[in-house]
C-alpha atoms as a PDB file:
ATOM      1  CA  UNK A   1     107.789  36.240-149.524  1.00  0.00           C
ATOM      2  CA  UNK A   2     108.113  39.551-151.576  1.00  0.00           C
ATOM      3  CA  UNK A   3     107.274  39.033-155.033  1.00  0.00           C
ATOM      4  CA  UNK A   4     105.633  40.751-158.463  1.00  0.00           C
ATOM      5  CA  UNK A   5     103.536  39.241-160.833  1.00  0.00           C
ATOM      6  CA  UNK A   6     105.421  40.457-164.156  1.00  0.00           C
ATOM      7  CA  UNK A   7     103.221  38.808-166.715  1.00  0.00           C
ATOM      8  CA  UNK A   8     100.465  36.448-166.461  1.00  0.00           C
ATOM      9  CA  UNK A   9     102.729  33.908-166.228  1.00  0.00           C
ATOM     10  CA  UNK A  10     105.742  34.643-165.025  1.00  0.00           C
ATOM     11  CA  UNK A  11     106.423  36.279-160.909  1.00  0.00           C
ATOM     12  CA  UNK A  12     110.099  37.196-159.834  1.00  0.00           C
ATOM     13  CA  UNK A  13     110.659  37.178-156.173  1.00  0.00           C
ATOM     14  CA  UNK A  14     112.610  36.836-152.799  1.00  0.00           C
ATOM     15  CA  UNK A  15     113.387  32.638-151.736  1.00  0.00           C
ATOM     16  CA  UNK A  16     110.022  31.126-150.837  1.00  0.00           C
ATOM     17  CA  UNK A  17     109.880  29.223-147.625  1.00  0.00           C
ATOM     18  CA  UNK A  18     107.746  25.859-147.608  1.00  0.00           C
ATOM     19  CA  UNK A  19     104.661  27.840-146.055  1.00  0.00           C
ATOM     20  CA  UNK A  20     104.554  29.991-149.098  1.00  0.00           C
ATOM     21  CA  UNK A  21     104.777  26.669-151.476  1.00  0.00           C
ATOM     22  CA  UNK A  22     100.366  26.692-151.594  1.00  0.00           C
ATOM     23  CA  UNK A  23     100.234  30.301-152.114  1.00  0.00           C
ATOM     24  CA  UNK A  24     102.696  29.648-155.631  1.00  0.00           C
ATOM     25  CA  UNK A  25     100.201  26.955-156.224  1.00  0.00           C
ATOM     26  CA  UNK A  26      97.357  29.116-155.807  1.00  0.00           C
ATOM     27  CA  UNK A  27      98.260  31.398-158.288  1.00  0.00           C
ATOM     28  CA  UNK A  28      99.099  28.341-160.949  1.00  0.00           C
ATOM     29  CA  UNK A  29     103.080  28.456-160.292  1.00  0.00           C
ATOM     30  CA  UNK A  30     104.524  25.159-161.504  1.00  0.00           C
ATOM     31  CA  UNK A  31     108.069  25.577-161.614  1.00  0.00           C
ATOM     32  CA  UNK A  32     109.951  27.484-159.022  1.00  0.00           C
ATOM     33  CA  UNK A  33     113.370  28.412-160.517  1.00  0.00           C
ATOM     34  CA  UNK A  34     116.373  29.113-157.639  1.00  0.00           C
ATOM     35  CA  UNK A  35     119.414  31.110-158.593  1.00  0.00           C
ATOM     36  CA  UNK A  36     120.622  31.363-155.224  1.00  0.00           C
ATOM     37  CA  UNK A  37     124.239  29.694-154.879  1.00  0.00           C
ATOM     38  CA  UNK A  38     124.179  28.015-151.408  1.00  0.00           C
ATOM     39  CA  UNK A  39     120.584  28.167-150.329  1.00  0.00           C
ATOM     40  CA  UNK A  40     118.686  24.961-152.229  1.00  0.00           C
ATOM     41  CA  UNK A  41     115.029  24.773-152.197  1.00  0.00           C
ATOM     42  CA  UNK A  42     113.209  23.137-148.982  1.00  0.00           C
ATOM     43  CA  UNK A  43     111.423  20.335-150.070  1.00  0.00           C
ATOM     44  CA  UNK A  44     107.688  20.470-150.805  1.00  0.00           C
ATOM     45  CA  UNK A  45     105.781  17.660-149.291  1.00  0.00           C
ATOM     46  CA  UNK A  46     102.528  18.638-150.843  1.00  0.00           C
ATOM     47  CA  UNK A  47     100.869  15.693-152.724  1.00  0.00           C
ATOM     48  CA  UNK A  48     101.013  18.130-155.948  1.00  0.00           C
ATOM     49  CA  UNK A  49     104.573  19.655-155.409  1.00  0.00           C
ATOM     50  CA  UNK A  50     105.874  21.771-157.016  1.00  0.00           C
ATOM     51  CA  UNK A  51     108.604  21.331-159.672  1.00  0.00           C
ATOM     52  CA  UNK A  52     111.753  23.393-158.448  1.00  0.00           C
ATOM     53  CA  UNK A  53     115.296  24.111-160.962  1.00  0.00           C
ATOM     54  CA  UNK A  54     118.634  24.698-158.616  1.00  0.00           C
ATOM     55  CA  UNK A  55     120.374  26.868-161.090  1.00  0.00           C
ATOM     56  CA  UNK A  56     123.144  28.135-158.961  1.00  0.00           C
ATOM     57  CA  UNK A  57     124.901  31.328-159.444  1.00  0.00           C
ATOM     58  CA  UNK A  58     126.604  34.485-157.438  1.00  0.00           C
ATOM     59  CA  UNK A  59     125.529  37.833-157.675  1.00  0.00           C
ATOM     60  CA  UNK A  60     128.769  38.945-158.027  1.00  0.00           C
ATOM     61  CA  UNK A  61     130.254  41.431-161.120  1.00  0.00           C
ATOM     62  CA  UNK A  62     133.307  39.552-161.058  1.00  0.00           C
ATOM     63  CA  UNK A  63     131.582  35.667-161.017  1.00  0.00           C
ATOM     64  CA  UNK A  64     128.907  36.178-163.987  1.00  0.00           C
ATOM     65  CA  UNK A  65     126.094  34.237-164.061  1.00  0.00           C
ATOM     66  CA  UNK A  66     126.752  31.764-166.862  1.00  0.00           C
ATOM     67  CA  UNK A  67     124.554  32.248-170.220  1.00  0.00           C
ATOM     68  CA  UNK A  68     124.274  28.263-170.132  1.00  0.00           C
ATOM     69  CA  UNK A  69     122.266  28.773-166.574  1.00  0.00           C
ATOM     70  CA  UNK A  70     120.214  30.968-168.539  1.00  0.00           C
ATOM     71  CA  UNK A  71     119.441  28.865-171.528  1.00  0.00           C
ATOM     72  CA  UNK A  72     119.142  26.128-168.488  1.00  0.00           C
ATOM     73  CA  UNK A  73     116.145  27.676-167.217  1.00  0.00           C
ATOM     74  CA  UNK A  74     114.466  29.217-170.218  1.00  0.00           C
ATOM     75  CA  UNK A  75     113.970  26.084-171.720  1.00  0.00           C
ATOM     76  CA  UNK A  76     112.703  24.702-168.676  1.00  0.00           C
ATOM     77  CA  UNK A  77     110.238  27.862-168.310  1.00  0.00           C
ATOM     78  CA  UNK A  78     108.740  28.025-171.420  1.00  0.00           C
ATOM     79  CA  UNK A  79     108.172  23.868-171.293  1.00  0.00           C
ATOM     80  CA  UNK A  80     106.352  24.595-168.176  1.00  0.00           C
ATOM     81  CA  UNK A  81     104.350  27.812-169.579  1.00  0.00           C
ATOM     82  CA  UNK A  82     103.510  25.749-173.146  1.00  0.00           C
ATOM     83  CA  UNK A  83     101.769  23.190-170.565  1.00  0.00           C
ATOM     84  CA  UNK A  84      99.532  25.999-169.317  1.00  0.00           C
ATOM     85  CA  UNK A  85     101.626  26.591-165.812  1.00  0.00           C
ATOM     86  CA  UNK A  86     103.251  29.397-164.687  1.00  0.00           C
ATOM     87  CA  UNK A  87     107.178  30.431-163.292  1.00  0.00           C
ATOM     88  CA  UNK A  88     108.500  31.744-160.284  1.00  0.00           C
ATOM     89  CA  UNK A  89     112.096  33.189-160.427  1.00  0.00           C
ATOM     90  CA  UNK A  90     114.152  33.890-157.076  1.00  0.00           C
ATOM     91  CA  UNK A  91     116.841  34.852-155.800  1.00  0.00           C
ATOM     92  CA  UNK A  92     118.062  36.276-152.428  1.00  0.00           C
ATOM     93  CA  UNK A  93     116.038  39.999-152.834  1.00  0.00           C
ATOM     94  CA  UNK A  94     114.884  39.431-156.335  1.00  0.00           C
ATOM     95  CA  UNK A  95     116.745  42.267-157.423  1.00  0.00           C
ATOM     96  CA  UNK A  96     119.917  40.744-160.178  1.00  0.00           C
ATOM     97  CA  UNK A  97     119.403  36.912-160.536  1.00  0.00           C
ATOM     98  CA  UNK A  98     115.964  36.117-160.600  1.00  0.00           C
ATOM     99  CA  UNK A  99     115.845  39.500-163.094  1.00  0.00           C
ATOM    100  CA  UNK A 100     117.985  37.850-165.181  1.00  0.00           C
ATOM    101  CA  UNK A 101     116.260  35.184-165.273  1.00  0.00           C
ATOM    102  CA  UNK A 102     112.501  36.578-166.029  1.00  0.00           C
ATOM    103  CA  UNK A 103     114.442  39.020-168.445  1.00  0.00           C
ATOM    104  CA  UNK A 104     115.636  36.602-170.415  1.00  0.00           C
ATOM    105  CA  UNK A 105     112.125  34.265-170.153  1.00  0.00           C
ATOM    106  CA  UNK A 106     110.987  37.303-171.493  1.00  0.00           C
ATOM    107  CA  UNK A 107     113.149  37.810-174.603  1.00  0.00           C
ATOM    108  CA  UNK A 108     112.455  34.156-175.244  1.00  0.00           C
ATOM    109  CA  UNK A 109     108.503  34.763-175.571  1.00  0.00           C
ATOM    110  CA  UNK A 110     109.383  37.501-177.900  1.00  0.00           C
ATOM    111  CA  UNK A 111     110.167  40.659-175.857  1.00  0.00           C
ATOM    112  CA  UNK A 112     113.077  43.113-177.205  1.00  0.00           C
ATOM    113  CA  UNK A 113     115.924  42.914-174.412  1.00  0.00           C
ATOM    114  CA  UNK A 114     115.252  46.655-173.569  1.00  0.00           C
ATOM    115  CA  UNK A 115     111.095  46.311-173.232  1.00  0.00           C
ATOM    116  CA  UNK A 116     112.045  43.122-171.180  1.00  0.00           C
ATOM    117  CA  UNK A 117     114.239  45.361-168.539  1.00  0.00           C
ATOM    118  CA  UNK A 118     111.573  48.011-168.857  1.00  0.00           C
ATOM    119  CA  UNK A 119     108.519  45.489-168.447  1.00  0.00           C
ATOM    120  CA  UNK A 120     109.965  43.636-164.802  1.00  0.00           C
ATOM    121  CA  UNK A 121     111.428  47.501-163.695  1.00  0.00           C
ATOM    122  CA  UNK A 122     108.169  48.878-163.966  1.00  0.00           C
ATOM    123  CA  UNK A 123     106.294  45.537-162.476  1.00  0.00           C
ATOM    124  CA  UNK A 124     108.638  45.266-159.498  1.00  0.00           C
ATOM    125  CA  UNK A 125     110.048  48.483-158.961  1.00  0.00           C
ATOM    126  CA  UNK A 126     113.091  46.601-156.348  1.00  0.00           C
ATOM    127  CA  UNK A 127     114.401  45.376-159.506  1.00  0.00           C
ATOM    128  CA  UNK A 128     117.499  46.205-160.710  1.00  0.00           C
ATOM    129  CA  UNK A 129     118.058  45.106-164.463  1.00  0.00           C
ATOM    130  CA  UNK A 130     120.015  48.202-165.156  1.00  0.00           C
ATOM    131  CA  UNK A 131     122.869  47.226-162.838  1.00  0.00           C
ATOM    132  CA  UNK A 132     125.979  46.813-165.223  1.00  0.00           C
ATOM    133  CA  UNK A 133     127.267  43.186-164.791  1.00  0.00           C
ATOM    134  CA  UNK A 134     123.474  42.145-164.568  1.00  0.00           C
ATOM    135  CA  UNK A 135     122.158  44.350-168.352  1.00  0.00           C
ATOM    136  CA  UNK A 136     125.547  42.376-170.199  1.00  0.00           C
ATOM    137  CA  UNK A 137     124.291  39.082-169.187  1.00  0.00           C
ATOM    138  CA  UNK A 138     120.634  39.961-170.309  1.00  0.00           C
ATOM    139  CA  UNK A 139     121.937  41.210-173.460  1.00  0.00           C
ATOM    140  CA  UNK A 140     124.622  38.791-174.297  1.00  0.00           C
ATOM    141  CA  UNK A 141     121.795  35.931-173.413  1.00  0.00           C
ATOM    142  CA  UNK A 142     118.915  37.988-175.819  1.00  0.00           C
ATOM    143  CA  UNK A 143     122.295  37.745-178.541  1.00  0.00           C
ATOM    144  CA  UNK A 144     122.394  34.094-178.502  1.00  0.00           C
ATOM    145  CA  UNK A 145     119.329  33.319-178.538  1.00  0.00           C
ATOM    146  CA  UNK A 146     118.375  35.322-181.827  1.00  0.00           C
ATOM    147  CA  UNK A 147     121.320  33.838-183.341  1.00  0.00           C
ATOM    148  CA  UNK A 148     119.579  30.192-182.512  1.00  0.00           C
ATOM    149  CA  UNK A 149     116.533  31.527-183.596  1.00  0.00           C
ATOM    150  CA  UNK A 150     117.423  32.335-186.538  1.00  0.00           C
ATOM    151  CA  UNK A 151     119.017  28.944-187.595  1.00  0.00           C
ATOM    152  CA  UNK A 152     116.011  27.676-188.168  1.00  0.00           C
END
């Protein structure tokens, strides 16, 4: 498993196989989020498993990965970090997806878009938040979100 610790809770990462499922626990990961499409998590038989989110989506610039997906697994990160766990985001290289994902964790917790791309380039250098299809999602997704924000 290839991953980077990006905050103190929150890693982005390649898929984890079920040996790597104590070393997430070990370092207090809680909730295992999956963008993969056709690869679902393998089950966790450990008395404390882990809690895993199937949040399928293609890296693909034509298929975008939908801003629900994103809201989808926000919510379901930040739940898990306001109860003292932490999040690991994968996808097939953790390069687009799982980015995504942690970016927009990221903008949730407060972080400008931009300082969020910055932050996960400079803690996992594989990343690639820059590529075109993959920035417009993380953008459009930090847009929504300060719109909700703000209705309250």
């Amino acid at each position: 498993m290839d991953f980077s610790q990006i905050t103190n809770d929150l890693f982005i990462g390649t898929t984890p196989t079920a040996l790597d499922y104590d070393h997430l626990r070990d370092l207090g990961v809680q909730l295992v989020i999956n963008m993969r499409f056709l690869r679902s998590p393998h089950p966790d038989l450990h008395p404390e498993a882990l809690n895993f989110l199937w949040l399928r989506t293609i890296d693909s610039p034509i298929i975008l990965i939908p801003i629900q997906k994103l809201v989808q697994g926000t919510l379901a990160a930040l739940e898990t970090i306001r109860n003292g766990g932490k999040v690991y985001s994968h996808c097939a290289k953790g390069r687009h997806r799982s980015v995504a994902m942690g970016a927009a964790i990221l903008i949730a917790q407060g972080h400008p878009p931009d300082a969020a791309m910055r932050l996960i380039q400079q803690r996992r250098p594989a990343a690639d938040p820059g590529m075109y299809y993959i920035r417009s999602r993380i953008l459009h997704f930090a847009r929504l979100w300060q719109a909700e924000i703000r209705r309250f």
